[in-house]
N, C-alpha and C. Protein backbone atom coordinates (compact mmCIF):
# COMPACT_ATOMS: atom_id res chain seq x y z
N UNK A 1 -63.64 26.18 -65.01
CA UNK A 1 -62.80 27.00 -64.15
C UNK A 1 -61.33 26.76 -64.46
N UNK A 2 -60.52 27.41 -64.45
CA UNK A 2 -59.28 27.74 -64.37
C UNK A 2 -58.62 27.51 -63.41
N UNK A 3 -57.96 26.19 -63.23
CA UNK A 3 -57.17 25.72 -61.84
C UNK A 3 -56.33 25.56 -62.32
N UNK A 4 -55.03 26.21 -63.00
CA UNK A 4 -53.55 26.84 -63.21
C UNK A 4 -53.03 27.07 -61.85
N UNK A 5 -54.11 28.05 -61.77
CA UNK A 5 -53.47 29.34 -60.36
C UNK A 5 -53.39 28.80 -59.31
N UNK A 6 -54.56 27.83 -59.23
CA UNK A 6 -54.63 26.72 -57.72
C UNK A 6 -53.64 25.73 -57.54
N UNK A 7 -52.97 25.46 -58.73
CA UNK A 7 -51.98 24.29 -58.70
C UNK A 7 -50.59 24.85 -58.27
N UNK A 8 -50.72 26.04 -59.00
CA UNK A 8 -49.22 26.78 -58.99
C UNK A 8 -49.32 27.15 -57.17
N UNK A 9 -49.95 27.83 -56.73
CA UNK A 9 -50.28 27.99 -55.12
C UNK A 9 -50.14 26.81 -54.46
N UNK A 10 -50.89 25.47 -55.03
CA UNK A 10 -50.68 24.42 -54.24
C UNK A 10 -48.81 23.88 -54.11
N UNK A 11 -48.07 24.12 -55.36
CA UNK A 11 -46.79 23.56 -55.34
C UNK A 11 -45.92 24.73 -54.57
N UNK A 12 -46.34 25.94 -54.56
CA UNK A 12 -45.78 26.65 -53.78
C UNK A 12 -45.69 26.41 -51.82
N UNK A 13 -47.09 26.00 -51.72
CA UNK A 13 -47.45 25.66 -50.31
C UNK A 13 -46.45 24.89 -50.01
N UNK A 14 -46.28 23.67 -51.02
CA UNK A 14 -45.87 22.57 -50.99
C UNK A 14 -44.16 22.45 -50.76
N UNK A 15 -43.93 23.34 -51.35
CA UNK A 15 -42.23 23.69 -50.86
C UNK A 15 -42.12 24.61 -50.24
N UNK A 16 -42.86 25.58 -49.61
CA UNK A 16 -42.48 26.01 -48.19
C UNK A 16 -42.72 25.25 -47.10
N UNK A 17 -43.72 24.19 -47.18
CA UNK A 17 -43.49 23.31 -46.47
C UNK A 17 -42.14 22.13 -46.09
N UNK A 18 -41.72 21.81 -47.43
CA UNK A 18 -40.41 21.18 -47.08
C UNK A 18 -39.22 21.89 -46.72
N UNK A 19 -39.31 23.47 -47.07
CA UNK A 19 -38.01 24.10 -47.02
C UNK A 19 -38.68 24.27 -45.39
N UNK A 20 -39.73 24.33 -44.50
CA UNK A 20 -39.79 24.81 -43.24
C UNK A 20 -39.26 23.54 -42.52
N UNK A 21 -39.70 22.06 -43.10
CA UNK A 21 -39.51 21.62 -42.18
C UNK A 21 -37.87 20.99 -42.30
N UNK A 22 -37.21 21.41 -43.30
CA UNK A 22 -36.08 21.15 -43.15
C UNK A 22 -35.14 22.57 -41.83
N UNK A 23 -35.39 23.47 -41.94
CA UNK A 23 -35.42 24.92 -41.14
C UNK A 23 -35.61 23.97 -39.62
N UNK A 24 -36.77 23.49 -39.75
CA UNK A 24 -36.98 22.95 -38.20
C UNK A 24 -35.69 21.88 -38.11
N UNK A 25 -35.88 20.62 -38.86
CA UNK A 25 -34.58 19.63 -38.57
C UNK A 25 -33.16 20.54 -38.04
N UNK A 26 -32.97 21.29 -39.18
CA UNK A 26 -31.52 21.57 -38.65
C UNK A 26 -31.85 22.30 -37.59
N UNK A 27 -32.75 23.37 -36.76
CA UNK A 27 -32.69 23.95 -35.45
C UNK A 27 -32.75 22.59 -34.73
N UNK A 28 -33.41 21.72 -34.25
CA UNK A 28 -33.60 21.31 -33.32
C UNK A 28 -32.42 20.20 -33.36
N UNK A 29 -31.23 19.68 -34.13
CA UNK A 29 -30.48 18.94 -34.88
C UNK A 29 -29.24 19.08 -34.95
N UNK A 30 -28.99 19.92 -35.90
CA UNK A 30 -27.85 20.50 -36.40
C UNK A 30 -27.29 21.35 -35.63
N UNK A 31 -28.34 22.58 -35.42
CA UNK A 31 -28.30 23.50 -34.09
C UNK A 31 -27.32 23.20 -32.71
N UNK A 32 -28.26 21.93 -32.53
CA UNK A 32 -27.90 21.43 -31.14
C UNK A 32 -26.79 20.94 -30.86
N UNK A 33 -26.18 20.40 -31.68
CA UNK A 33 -24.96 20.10 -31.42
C UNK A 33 -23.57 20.94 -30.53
N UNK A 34 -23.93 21.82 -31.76
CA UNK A 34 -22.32 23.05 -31.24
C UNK A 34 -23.14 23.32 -30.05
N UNK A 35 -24.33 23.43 -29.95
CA UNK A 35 -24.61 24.26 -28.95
C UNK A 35 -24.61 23.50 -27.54
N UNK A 36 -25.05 22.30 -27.70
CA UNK A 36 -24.35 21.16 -26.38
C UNK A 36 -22.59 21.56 -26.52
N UNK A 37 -21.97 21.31 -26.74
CA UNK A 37 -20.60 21.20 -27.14
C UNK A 37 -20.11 22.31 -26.23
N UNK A 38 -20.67 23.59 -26.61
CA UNK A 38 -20.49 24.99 -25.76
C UNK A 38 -20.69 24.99 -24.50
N UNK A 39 -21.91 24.75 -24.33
CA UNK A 39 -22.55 24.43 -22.81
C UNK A 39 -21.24 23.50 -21.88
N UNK A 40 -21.17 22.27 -22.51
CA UNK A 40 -20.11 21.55 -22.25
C UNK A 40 -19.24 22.14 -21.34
N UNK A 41 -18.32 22.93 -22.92
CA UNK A 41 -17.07 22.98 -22.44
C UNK A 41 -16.92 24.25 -21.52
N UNK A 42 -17.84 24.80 -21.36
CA UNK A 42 -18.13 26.27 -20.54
C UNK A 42 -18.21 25.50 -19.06
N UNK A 43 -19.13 24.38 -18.86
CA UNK A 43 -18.72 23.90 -17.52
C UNK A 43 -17.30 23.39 -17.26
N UNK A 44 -16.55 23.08 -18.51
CA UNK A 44 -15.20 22.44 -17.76
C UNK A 44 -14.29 23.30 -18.10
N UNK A 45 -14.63 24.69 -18.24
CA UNK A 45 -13.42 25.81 -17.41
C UNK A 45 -13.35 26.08 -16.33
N UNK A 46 -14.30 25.70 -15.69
CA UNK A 46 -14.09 25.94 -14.13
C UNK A 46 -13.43 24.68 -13.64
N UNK A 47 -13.49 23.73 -13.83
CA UNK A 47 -12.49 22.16 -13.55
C UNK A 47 -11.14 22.23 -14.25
N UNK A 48 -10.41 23.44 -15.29
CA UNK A 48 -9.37 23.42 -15.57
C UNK A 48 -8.55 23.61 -14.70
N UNK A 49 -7.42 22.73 -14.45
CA UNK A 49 -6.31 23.26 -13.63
C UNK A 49 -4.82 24.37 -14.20
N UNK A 50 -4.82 24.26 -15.17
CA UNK A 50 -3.77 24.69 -15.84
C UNK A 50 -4.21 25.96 -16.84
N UNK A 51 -3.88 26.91 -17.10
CA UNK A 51 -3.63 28.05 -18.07
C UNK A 51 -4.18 27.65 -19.61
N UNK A 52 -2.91 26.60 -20.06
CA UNK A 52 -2.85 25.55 -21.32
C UNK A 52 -4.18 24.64 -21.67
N UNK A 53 -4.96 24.21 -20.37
CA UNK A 53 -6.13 23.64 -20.29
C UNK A 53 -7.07 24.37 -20.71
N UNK A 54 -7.25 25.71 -20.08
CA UNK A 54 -8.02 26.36 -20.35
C UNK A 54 -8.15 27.60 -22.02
N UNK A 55 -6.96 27.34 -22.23
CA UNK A 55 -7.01 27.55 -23.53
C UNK A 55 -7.40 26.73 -24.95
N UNK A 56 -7.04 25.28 -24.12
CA UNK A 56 -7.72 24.56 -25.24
C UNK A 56 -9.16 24.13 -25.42
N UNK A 57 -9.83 24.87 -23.94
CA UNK A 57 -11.26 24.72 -24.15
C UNK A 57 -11.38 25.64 -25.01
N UNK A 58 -11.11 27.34 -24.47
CA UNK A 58 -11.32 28.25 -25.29
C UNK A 58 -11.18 28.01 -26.81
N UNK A 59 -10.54 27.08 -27.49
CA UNK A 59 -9.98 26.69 -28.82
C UNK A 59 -11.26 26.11 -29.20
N UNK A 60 -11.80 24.90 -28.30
CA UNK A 60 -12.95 24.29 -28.37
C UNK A 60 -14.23 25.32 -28.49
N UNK A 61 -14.43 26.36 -27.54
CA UNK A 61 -15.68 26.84 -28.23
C UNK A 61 -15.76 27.56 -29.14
N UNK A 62 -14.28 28.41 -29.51
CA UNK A 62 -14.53 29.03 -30.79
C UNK A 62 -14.40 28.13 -32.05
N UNK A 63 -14.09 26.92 -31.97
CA UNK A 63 -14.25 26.20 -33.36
C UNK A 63 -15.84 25.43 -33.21
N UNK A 64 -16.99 25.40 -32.06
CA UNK A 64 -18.06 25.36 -32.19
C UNK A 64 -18.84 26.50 -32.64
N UNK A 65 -18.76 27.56 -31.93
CA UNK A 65 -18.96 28.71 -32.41
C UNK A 65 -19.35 29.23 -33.82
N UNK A 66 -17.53 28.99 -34.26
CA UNK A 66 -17.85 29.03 -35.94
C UNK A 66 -18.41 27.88 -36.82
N UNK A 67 -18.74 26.69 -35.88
CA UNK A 67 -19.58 25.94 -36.76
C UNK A 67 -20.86 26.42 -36.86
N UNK A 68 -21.64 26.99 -35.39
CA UNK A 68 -22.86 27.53 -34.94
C UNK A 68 -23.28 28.41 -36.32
N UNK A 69 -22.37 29.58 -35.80
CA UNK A 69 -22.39 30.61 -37.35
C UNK A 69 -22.20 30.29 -38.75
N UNK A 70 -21.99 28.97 -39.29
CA UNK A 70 -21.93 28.41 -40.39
C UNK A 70 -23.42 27.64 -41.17
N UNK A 71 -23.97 27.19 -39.99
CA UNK A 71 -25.29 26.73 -39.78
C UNK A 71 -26.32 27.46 -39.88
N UNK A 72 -25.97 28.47 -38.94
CA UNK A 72 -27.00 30.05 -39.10
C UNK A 72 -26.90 30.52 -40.15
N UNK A 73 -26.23 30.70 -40.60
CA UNK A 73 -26.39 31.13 -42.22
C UNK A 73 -26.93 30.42 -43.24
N UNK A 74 -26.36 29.01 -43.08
CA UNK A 74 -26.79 28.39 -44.38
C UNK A 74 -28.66 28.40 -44.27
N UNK A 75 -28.87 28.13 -42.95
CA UNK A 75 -30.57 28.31 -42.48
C UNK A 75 -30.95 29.78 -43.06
N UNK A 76 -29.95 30.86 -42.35
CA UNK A 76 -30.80 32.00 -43.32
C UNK A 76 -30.69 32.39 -44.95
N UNK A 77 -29.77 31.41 -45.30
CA UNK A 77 -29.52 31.60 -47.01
C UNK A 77 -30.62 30.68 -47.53
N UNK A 78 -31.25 29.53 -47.30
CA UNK A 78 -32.12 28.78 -47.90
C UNK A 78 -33.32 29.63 -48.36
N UNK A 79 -33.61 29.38 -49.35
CA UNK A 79 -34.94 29.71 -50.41
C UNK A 79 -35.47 28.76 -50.66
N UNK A 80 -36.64 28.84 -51.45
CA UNK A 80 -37.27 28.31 -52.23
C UNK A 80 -37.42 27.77 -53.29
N UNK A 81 -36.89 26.66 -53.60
CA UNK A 81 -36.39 26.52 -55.06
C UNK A 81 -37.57 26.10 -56.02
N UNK A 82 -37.62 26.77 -57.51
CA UNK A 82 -38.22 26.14 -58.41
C UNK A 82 -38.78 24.61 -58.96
């Protein structure tokens, strides 16, 4: 029998498996971070007293934000490598 085809399938399995479970690390991981961070600082706009305060949260979630969206991408750019 001809087990080429079975091997080549098996190494394929075999790295969608590591590329998934790296996919999982960074959601549950990487993910989480900005996304605590947000949550965060979204509760302490309502405890701002000042204008200036509240702008530097706002500063704070859009530089989580664009980490969020930096992450999301690189997760949806990953392939499969040879």
């Amino acid at each position: 029998q001809d087990i080429s085809q079975r091997k080549k399938s098996e190494e394929i399995i075999a790295k969608q498996n590591i590329l998934l479970r790296d996919i999982s690390f960074t959601q549950s991981h990487t993910v989480r971070l900005p996304v605590a961070n947000i949550m965060g600082l979204v509760d302490l706009i309502d405890l701002a007293n000042t204008p200036e305060e509240r702008d530097e949260i706002y500063k704070k979630i859009k530089h989580s934000i664009n980490d969020l969206d930096l992450i999301i991408r690189d997760v949806a750019n990953k392939k499969i490598t040879d």
